[in-house]
Protein backbone atom coordinates (compact mmCIF):
# COMPACT_ATOMS: atom_id res chain seq x y z
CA UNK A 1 40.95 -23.07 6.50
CA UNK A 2 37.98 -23.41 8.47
CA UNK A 3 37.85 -19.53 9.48
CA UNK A 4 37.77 -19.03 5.64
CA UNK A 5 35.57 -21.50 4.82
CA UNK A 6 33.16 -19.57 7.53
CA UNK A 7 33.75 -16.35 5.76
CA UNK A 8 32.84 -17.73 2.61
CA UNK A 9 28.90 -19.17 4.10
CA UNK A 10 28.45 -16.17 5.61
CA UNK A 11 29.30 -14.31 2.27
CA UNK A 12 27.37 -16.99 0.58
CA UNK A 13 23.85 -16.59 2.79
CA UNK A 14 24.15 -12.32 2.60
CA UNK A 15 24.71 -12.53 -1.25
CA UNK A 16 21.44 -14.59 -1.25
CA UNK A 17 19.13 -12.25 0.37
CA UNK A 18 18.90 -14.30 3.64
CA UNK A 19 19.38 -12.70 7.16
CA UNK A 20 22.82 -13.90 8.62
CA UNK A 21 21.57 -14.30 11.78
CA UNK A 22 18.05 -15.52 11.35
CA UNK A 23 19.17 -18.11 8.39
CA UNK A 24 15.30 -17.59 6.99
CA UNK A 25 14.33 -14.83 4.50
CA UNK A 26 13.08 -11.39 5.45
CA UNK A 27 9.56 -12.25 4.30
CA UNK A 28 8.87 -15.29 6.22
CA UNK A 29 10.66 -14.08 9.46
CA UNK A 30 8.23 -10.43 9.27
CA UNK A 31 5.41 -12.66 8.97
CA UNK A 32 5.96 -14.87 11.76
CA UNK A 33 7.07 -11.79 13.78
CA UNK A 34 3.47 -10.56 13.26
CA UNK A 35 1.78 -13.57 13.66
CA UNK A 36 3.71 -13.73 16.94
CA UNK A 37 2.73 -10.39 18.13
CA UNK A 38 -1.48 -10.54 17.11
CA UNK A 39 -1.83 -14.85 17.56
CA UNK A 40 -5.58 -13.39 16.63
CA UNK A 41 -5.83 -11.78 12.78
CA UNK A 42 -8.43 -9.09 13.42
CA UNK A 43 -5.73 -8.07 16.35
CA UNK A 44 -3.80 -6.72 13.68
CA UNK A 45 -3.04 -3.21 13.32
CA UNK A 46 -3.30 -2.50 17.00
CA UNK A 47 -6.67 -3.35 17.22
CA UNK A 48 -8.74 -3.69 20.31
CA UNK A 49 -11.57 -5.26 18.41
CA UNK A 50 -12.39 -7.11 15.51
CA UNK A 51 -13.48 -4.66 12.42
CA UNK A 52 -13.58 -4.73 8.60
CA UNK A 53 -10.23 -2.31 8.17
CA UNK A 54 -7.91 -1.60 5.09
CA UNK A 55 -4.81 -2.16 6.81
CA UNK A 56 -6.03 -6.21 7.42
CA UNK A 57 -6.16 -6.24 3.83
CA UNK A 58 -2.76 -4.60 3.28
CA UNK A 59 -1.06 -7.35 5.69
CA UNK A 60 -3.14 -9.87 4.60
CA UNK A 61 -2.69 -9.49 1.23
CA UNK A 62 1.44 -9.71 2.05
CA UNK A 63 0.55 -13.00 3.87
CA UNK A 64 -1.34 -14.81 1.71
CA UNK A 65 1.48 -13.64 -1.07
CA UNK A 66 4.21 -15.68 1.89
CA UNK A 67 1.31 -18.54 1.24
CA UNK A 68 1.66 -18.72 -2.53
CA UNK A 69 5.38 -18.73 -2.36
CA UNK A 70 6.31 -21.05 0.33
CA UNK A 71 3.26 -23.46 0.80
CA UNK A 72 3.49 -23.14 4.15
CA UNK A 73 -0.95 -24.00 5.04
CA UNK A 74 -0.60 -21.79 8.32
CA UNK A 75 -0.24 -18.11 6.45
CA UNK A 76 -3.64 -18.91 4.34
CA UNK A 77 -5.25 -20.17 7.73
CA UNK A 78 -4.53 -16.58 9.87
CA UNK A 79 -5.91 -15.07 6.38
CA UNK A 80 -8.71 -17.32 6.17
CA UNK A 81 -9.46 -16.92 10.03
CA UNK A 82 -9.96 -13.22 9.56
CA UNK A 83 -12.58 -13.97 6.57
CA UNK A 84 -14.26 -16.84 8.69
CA UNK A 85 -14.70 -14.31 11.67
CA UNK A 86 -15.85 -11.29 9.32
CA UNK A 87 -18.27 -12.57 6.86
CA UNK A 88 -21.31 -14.48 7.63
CA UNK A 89 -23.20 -17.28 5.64
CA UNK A 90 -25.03 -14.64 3.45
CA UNK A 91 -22.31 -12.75 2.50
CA UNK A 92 -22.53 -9.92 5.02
CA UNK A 93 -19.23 -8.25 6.61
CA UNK A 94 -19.16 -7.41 10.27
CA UNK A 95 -18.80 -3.70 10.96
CA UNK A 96 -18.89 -2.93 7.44
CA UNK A 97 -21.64 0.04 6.18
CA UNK A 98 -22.25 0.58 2.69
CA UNK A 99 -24.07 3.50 3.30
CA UNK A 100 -21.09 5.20 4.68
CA UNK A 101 -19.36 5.26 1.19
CA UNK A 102 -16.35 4.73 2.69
CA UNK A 103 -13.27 3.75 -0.01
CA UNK A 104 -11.27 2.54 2.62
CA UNK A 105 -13.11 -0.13 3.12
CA UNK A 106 -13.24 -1.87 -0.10
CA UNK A 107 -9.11 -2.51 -0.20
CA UNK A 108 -9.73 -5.75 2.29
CA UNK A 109 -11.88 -7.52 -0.50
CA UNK A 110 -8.49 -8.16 -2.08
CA UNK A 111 -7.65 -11.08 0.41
CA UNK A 112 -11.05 -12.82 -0.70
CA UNK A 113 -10.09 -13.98 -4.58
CA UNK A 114 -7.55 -16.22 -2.94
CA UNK A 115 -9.91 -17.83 -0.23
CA UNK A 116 -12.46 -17.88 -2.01
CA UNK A 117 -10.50 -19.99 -5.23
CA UNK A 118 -9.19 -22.27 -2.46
CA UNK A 119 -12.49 -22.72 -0.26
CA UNK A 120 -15.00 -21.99 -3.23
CA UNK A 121 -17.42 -21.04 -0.66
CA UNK A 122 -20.42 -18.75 -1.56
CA UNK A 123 -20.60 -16.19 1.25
CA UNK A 124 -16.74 -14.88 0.06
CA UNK A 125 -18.01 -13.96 -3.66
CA UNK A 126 -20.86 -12.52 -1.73
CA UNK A 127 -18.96 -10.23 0.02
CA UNK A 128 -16.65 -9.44 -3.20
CA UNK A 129 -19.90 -7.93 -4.87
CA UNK A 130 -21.34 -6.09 -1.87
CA UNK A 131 -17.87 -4.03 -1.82
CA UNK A 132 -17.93 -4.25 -5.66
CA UNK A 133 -21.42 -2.85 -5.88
CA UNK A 134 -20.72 0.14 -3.19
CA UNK A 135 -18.57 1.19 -5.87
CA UNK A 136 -21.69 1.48 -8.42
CA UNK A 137 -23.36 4.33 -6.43
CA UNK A 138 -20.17 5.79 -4.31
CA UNK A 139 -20.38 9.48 -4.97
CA UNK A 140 -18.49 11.23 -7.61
CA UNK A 141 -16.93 13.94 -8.62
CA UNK A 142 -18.31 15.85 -11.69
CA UNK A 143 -15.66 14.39 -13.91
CA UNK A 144 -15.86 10.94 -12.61
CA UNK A 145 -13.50 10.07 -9.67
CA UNK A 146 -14.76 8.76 -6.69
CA UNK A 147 -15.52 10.76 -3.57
CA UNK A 148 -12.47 9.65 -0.61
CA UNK A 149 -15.40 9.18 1.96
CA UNK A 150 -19.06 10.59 2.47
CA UNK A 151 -17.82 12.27 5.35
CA UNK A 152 -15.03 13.89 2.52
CA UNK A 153 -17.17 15.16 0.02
CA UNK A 154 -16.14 16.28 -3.01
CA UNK A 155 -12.66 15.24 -2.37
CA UNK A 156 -9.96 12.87 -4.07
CA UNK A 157 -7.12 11.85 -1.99
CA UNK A 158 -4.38 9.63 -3.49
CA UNK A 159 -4.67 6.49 -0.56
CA UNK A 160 -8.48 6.16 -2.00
CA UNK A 161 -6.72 4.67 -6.02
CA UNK A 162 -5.28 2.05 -3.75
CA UNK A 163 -8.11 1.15 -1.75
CA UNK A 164 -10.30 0.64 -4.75
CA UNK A 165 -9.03 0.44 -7.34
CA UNK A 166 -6.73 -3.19 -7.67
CA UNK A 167 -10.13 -4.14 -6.24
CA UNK A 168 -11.84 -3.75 -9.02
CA UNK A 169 -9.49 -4.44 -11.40
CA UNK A 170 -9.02 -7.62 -10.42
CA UNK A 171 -12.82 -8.17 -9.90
CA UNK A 172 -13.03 -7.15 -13.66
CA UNK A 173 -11.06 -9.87 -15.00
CA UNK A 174 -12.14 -12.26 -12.12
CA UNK A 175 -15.95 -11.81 -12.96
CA UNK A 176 -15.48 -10.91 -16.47
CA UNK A 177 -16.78 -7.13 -15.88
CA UNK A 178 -14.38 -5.50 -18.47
CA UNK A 179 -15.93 -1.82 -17.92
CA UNK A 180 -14.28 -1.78 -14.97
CA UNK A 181 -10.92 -1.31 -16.48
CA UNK A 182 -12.34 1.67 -18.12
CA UNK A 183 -13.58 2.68 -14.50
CA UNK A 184 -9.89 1.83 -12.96
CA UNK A 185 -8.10 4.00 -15.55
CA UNK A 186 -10.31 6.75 -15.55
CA UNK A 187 -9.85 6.96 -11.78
CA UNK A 188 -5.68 6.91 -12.07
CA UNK A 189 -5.96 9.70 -14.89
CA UNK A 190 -8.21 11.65 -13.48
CA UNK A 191 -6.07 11.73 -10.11
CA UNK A 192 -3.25 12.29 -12.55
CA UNK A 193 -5.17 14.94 -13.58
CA UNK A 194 -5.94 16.99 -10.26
CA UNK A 195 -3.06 16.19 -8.22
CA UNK A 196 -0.03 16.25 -10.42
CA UNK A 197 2.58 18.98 -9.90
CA UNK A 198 4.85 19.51 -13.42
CA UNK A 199 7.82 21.53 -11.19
CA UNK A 200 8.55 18.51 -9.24
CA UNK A 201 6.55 15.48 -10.92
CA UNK A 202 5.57 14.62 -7.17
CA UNK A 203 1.63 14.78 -6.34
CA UNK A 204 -0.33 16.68 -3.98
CA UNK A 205 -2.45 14.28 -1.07
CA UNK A 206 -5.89 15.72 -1.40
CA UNK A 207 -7.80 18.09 -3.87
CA UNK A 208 -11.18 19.17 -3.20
CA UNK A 209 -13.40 19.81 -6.36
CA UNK A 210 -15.49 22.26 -4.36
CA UNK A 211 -12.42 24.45 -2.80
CA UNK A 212 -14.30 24.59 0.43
CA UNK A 213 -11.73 22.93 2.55
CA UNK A 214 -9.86 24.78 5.02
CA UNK A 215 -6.82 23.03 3.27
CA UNK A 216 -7.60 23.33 -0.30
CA UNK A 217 -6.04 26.13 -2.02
CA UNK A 218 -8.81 28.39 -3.24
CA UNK A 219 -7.93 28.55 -6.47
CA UNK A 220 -6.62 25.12 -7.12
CA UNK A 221 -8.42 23.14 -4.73
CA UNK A 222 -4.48 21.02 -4.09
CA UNK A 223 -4.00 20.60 -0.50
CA UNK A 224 -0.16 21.99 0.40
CA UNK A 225 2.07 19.31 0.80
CA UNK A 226 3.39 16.58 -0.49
CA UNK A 227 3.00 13.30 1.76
CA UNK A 228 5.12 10.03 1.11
CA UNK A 229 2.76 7.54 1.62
CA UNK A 230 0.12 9.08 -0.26
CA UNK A 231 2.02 8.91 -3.43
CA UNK A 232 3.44 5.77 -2.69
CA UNK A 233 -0.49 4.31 -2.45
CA UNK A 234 -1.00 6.16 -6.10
CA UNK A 235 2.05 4.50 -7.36
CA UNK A 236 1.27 0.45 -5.68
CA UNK A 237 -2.34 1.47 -7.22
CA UNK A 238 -1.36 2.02 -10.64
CA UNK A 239 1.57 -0.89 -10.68
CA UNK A 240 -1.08 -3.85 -8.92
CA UNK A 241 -3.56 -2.42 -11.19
CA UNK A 242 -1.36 -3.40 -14.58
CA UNK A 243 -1.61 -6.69 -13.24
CA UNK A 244 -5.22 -7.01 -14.16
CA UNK A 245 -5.17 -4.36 -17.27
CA UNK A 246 -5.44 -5.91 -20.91
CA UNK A 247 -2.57 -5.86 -22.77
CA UNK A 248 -4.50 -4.16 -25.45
CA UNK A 249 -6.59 -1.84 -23.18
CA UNK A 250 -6.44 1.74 -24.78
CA UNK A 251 -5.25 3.72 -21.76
CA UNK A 252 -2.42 0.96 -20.72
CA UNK A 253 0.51 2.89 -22.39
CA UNK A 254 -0.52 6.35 -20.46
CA UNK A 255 -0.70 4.50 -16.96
CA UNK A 256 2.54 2.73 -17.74
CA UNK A 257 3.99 6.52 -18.46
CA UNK A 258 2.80 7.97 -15.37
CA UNK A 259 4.14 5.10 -13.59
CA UNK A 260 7.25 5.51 -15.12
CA UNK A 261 7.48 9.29 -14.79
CA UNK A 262 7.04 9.24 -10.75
CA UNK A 263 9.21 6.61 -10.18
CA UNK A 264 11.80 8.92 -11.35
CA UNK A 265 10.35 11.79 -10.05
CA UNK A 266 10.69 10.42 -6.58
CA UNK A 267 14.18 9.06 -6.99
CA UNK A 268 14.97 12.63 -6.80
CA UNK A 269 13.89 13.32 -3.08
CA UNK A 270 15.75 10.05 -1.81
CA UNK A 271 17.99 11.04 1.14
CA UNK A 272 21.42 11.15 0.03
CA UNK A 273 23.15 9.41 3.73
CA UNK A 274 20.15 6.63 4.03
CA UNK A 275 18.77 6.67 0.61
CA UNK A 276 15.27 6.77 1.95
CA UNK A 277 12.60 9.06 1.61
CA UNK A 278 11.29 11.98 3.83
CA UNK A 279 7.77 11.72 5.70
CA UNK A 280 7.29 15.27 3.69
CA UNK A 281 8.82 14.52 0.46
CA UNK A 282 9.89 17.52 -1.14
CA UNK A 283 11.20 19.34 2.66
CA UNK A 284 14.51 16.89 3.28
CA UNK A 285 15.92 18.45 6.37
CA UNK A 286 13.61 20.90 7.33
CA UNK A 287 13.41 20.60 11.27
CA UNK A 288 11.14 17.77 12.31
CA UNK A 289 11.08 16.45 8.99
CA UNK A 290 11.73 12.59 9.24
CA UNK A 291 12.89 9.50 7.60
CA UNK A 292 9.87 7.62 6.82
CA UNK A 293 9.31 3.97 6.83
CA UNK A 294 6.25 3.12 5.03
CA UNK A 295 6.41 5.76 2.18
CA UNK A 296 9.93 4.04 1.48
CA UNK A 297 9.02 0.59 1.15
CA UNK A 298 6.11 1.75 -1.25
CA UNK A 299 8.22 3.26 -3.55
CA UNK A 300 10.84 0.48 -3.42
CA UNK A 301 7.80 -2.10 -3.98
CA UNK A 302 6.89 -0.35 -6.46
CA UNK A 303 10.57 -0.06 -8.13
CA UNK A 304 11.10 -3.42 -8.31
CA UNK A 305 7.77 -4.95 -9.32
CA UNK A 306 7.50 -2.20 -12.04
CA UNK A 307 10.95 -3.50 -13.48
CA UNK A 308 10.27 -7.22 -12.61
CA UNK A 309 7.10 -6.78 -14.98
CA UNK A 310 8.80 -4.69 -17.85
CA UNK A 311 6.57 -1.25 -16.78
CA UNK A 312 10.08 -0.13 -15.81
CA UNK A 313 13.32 0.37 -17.07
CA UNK A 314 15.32 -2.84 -15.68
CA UNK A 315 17.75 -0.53 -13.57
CA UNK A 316 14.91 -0.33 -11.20
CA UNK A 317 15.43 -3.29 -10.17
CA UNK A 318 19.29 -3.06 -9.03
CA UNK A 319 17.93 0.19 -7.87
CA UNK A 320 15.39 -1.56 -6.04
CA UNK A 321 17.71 -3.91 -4.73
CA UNK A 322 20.41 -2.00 -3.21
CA UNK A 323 17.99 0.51 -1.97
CA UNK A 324 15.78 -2.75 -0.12
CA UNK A 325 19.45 -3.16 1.28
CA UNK A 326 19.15 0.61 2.95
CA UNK A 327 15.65 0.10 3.95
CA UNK A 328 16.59 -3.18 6.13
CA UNK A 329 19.77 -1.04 7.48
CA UNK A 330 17.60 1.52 8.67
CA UNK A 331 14.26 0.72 9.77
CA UNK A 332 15.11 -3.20 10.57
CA UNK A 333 15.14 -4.50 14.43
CA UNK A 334 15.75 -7.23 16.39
CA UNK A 335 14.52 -7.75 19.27
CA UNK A 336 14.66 -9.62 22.39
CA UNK A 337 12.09 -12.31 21.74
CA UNK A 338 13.80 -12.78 18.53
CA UNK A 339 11.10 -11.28 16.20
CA UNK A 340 11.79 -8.25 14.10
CA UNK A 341 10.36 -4.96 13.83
CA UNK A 342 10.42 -1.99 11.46
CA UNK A 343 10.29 1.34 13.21
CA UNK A 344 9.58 5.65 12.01
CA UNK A 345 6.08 4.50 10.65
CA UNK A 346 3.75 7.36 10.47
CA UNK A 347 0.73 6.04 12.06
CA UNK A 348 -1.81 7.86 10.25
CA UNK A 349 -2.33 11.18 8.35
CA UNK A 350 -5.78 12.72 6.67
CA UNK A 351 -7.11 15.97 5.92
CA UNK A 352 -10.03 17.92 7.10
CA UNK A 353 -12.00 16.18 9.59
CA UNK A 354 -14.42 17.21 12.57
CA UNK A 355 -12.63 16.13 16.07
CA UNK A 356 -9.20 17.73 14.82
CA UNK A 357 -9.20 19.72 11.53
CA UNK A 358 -6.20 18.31 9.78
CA UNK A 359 -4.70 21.43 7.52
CA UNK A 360 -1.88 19.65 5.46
CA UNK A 361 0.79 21.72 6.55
CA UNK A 362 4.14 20.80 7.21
CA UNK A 363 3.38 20.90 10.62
CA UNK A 364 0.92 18.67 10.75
CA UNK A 365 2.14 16.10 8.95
CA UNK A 366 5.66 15.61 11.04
CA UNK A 367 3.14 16.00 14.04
CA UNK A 368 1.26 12.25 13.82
CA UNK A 369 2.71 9.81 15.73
CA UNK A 370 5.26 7.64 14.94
CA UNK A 371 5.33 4.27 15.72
CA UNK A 372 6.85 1.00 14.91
CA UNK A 373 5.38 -2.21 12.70
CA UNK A 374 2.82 0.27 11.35
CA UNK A 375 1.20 -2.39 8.31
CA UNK A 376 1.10 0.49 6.13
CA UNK A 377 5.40 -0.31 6.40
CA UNK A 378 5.40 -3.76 7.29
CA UNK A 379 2.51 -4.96 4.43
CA UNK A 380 4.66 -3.45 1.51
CA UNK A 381 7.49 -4.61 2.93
CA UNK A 382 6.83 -8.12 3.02
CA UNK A 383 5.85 -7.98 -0.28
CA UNK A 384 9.08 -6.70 -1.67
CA UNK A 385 10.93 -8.99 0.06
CA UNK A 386 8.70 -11.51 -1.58
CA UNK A 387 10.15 -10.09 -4.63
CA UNK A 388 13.29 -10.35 -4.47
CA UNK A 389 13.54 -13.30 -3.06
CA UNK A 390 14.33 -12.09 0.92
């Protein structure tokens, strides 16, 4: 009877999303795990020294989400710590440079709505509008769309709809600046626009209007490949920024589409044994092609919330589910200290560039390094889990 009854708790806590042998959810145990590992917030993402960097917003953002749904006051402090040490009294951010047009940069003003609705202190809304207002005289391209970086000119990469715009779409409703949803949209139809590819509904990483880059196809300006995480940032762009979009806004029905349409379009390139995706998307097996952690838990995050919010069709969801199930099976450690850690996170890709000219080729992208709790993984992963409930 007892062995049984045993059985049936143990059956009980899986069915419920809760680690068997942790006995706390997913979310809350990744957090700690990464509290654990940088007891200082701007140590996050490996770093040596403090710095104004998008991947602090990404994890963050996941831990002030763990805040909202548990309570618990010590995941808004490590949050608030890294705002406290960053921004002065007058609204300035350490290491940050407007001047450097940078898009990357603006992603970590996410983390200051919350702090600055629970502290209501000046300096934070400060520092929303100096990111805000790089944004009014970041360079363009002739149609509209936002440079990637000064030092990228002329170019639109897909991570650069993440890092600005949920930004500014929530600053828009925040600040009551409604012209920025026209700005948000145009910038996710416009990417739609350049990067798209119709044979395989996937989307190219980079396109340079110019077609000066070593890696832009002269005649297209599309760099080659097709990267993971890069369309997993276009697709967390376009679902965070529905969050913020009026219901009645003119363009909301073609985001939703385009949302809609890669979702399926990646379900295609899912690995059949693992049901994860492929650090090059579209190249499966090809030698030194890899399962990928952090493009897979953007596209799952994206799944779920999508269906959760009625963008998607609701079989996302159990899609979503089962295929958060996979993710934890493959990429999900234990280790010694008792913490947990996802591994196979590509550390970092780009194109172009002046110390190592990055080409977009196959071979460059399998040739990053991999590493484990990369936040571009562990961010989006701790906000699915928040999602469903793990």
């Amino acid at each position: 009877m007892k062995k049984i009854l045993f059985t049936f708790i143990i059956l009980l806590i899986s069915l419920s999303g809760i680690s068997v042998f942790a006995g706390k959810p997913y979310s809350v145990w990744m957090v700690n795990s990464e509290i654990k590992r940088n007891p200082e917030s701007w140590m996050l993402d490996f770093s040596k020294e403090p710095k104004w960097n998008y991947c602090h917003g990404l994890m963050l953002q996941a831990i002030l989400q763990t805040w909202q749904k548990t309570g618990d006051q010590k995941y808004f402090d490590y949050a608030y710590s890294y705002a406290n040490l960053m921004i002065g009294e007058d609204g300035q951010i350490k290491t940050y440079k407007p001047q450097e047009y940078n898009i990357d940069r603006v992603n970590t003003g996410k983390i200051l709505f919350p702090i600055y609705e629970k502290t209501k202190q000046e300096r934070f809304k400060k520092a929303m509008t100096l990111l805000r207002n790089q944004m009014k005289t970041h360079p363009r391209t002739a149609d509209g769309s936002f440079w990637h970086k000064k030092i990228y000119p002329h170019q639109v990469w897909l991570d650069g709809l993440y890092m600005a715009c949920p930004f500014l779409a929530e600053y828009g409703k925040v600040f009551n600046e409604p012209d920025l949803f026209d700005e948000v949209t145009l910038q996710i139809l416009d990417a739609h626009k350049y990067l798209y590819d119709a044979k395989t509904g996937l989307y190219y990483h980079g396109w340079d209007e110019s077609r000066q880059q070593k890696w832009a196809n002269p005649e297209t300006g599309l760099s080659p490949n097709f990267w993971s995480r890069s369309i997993g940032w276009y697709m967390m762009a376009i679902v965070d920024v529905l969050d913020y979009l009026p219901e009645d806004h003119p363009k909301r029905a073609e985001i939703i589409a385009i949302l809609q349409d890669a979702c399926a379009a990646v379900e295609k390139f899912r690995d059949p044994k693992t049901g994860m995706w492929y650090q090059v998307t579209d190249m499966g097996t090809r030698e030194g092609n890899y399962i990928e952690s952090s493009g897979s838990a953007m596209f799952i995050y994206t799944w779920v919330k999508g269906a959760q919010k009625g963008y998607l069709n609701k079989s996302y969801e159990k899609k979503g589910k089962k295929a958060y199930d996979q993710f934890v099976k493959r990429f999900v450690k234990k280790e010694s200290d008792g913490t947990i850690s996802i591994t196979d996170g590509c550390s970092v890709a780009g194109l172009g560039g002046e110390k190592v000219y990055r080409d977009g080729s196959f071979e460059y992208y399998i040739s990053e390094p991999i590493r484990d709790n990369d936040p571009k993984a562990v961010g989006p992963f701790i906000m699915m889990s928040l999602l469903l409930g793990k």
